[in-house]
Protein backbone atom coordinates (compact mmCIF):
# COMPACT_ATOMS: atom_id res chain seq x y z
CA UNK A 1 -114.66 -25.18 -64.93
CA UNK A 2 -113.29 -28.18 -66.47
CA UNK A 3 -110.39 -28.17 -69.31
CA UNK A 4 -112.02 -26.71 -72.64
CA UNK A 5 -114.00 -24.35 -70.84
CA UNK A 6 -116.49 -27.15 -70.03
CA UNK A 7 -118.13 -27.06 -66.19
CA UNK A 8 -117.91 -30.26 -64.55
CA UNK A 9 -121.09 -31.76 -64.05
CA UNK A 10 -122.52 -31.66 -60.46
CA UNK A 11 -122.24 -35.16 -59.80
CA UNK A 12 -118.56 -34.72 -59.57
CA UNK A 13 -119.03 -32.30 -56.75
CA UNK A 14 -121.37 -34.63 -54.90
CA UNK A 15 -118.73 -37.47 -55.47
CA UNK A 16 -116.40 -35.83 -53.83
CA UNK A 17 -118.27 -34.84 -51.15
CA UNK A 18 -119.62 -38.66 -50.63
CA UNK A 19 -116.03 -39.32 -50.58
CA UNK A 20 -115.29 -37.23 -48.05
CA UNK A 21 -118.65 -37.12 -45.99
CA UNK A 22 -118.54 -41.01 -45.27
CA UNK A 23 -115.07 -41.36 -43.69
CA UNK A 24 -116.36 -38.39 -41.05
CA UNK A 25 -119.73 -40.32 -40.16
CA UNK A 26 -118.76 -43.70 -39.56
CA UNK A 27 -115.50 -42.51 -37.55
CA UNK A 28 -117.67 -40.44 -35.60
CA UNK A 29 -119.94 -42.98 -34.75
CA UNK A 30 -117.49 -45.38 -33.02
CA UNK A 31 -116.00 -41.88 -31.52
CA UNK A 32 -119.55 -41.15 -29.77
CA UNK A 33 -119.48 -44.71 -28.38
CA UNK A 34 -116.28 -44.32 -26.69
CA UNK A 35 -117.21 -40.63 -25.36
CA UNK A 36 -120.15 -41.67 -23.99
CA UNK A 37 -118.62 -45.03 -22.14
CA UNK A 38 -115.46 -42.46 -20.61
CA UNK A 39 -118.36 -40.42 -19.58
CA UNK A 40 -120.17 -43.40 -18.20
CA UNK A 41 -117.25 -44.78 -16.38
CA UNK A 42 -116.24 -41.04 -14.53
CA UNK A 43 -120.19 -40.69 -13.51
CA UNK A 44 -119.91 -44.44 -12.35
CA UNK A 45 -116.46 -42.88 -10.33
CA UNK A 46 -118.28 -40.03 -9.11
CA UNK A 47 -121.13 -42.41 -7.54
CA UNK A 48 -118.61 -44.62 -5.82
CA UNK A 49 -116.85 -41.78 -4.50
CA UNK A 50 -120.43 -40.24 -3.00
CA UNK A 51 -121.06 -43.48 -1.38
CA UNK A 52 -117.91 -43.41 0.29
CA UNK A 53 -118.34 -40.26 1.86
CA UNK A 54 -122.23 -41.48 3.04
CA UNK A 55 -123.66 -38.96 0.11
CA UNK A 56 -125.54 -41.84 -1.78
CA UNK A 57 -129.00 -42.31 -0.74
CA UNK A 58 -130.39 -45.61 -2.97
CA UNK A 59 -134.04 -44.61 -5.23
CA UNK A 60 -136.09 -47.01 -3.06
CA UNK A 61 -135.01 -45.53 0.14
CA UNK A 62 -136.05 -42.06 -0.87
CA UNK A 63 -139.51 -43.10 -2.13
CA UNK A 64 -141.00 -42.75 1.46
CA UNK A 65 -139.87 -39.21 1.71
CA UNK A 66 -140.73 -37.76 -1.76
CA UNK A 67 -144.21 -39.47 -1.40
CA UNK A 68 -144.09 -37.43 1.77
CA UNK A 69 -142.94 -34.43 0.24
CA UNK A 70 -140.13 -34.44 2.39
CA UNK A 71 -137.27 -32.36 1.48
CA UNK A 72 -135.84 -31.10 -2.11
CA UNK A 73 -134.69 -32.64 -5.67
CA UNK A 74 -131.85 -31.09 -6.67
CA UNK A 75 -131.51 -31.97 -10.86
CA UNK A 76 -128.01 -30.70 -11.75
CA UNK A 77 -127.57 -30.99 -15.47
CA UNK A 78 -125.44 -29.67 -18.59
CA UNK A 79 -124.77 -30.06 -22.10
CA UNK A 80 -123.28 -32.99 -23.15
CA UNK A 81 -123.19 -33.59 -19.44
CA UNK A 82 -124.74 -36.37 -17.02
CA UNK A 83 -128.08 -35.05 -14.82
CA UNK A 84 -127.58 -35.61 -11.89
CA UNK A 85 -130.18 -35.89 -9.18
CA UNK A 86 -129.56 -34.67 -5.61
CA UNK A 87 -131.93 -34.85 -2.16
CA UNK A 88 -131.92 -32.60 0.74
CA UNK A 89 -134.27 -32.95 3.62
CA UNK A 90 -133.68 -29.39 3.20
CA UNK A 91 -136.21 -26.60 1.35
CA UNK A 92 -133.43 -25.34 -0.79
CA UNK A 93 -136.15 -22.90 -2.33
CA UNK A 94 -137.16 -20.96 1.17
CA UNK A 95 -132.93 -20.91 2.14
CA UNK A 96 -131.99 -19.67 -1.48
CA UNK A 97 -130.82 -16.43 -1.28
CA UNK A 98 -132.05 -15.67 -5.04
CA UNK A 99 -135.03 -17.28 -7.04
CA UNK A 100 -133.42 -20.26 -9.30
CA UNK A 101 -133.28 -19.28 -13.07
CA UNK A 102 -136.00 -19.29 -15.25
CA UNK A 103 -136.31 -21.60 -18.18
CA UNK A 104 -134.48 -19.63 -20.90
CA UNK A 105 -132.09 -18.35 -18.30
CA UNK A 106 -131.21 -22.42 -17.19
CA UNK A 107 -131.05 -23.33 -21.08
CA UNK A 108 -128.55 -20.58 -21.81
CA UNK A 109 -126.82 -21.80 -19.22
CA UNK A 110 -126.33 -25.39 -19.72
CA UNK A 111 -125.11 -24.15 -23.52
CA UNK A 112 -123.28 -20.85 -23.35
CA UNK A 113 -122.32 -19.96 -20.11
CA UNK A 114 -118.31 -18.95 -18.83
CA UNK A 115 -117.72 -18.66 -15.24
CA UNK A 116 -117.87 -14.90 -14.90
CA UNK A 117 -121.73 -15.88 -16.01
CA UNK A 118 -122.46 -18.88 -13.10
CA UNK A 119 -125.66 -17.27 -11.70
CA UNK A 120 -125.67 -16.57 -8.61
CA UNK A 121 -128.56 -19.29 -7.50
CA UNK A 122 -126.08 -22.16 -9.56
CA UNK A 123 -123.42 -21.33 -7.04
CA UNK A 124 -125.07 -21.49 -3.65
CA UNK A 125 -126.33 -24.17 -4.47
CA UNK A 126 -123.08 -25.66 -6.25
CA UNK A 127 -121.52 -24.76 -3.00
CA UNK A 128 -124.19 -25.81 -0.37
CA UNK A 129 -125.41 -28.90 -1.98
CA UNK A 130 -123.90 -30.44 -5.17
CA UNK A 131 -120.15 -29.80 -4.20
CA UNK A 132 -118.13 -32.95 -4.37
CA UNK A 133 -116.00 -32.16 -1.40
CA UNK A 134 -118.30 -29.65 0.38
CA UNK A 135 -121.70 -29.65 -0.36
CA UNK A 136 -124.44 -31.77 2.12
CA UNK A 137 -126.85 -33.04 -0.43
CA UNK A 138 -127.15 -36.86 -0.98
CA UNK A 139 -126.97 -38.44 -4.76
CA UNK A 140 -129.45 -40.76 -6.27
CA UNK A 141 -130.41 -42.81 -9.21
CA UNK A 142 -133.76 -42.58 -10.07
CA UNK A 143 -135.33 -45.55 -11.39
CA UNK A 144 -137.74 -43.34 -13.64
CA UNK A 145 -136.80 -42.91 -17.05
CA UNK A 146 -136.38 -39.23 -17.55
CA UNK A 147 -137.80 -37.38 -20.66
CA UNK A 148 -135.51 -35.77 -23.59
CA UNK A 149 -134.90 -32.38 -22.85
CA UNK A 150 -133.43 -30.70 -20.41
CA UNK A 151 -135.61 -29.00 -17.61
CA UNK A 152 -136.42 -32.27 -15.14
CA UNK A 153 -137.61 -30.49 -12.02
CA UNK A 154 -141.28 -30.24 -13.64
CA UNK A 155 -141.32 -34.30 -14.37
CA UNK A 156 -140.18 -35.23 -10.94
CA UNK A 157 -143.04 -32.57 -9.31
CA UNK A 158 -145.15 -34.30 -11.69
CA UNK A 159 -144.56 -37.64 -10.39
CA UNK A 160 -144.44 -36.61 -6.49
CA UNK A 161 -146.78 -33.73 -6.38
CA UNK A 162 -145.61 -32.66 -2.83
CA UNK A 163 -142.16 -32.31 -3.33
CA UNK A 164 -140.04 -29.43 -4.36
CA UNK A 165 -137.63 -29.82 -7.31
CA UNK A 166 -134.98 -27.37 -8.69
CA UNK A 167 -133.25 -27.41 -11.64
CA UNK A 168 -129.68 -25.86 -11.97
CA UNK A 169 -127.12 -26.40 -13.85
CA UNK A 170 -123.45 -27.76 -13.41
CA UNK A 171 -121.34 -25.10 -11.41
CA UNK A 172 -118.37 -23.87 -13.67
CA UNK A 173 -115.48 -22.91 -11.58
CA UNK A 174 -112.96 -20.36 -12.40
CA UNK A 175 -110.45 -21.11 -9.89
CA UNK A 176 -110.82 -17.64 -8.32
CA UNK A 177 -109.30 -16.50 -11.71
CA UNK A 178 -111.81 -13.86 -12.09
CA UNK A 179 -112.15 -12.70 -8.04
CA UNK A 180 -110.86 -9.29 -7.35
């Protein structure tokens, strides 16, 4: 209530919220643009540094192989995170030593998880394939245009019926915090 015992009217409310609502979006706007170029530059890092160690393969030189059905897409991805897309000539799916998650398993996942939660499928095949330093599949940039969302392995199947495509999701380490 105002002085007098009179209630302000609502528009003062809205004012003030206007006032402070406007600052927030157009800082955050210029904000977004710089998070996603520092993102852009480390995944543009990350590539370099796969090339280096011979774990690029370029899109065109892959087509033969998934037209084949040769070997495994690996689609690593994560909230607010880059998806990345891996290739082994392996069959990741018949070496696994669990089934990859499910759909509502992968979203939770991507959103929610802590490393005491890494499912057991996201880290052998963090480990055997998508490791920077250890793991044997190759990197690639897909010239496709992928669809919103976040489970890819479907659209690449899609588009090369006789591949195999997993999704996961990026590996969260722990630094051996939580082993006993």
């Amino acid at each position: 209530m105002s002085q007098g015992g009179r209630r302000k009217p609502w528009y003062d409310n809205a004012l003030v919220g206007c006032l402070v609502l406007i600052p927030v979006v157009l800082l955050s706007i210029p904000l977004a643009a710089l998070m996603w170029g520092i993102q852009s530059i480390g995944e543009s890092r990350f590539r370099r540094r796969m090339k280096q160690r011979g774990r690029f393969i370029e899109w065109a030189d892959l087509l033969p192989a998934l037209t084949a059905g040769e070997g495994t897409l690996i689609i690593e991805q994560g909230n607010k995170c880059p998806v990345r897309i891996w290739w082994t000539p392996e069959d990741v799916l018949s070496r696994a030593p669990c089934p990859p998650p499910g759909q509502e398993e992968l979203e939770y996942l991507c959103f929610f998880r802590t490393p005491e939660e890494s499912q057991e499928f996201v880290a052998w095949c963090h480990k055997r394939y998508t490791d920077e330093a250890e793991g044997a599949a190759l990197i690639t940039v897909p010239f496709l245009e992928l669809p919103p969302g976040l489970l890819f392995a479907e659209f690449f199947r899609e588009q090369f019926p006789l591949i195999s495509a997993v999704d996961t999701v990026y590996y969260l380490d722990d630094g051996g915090a939580n082993t006993s």
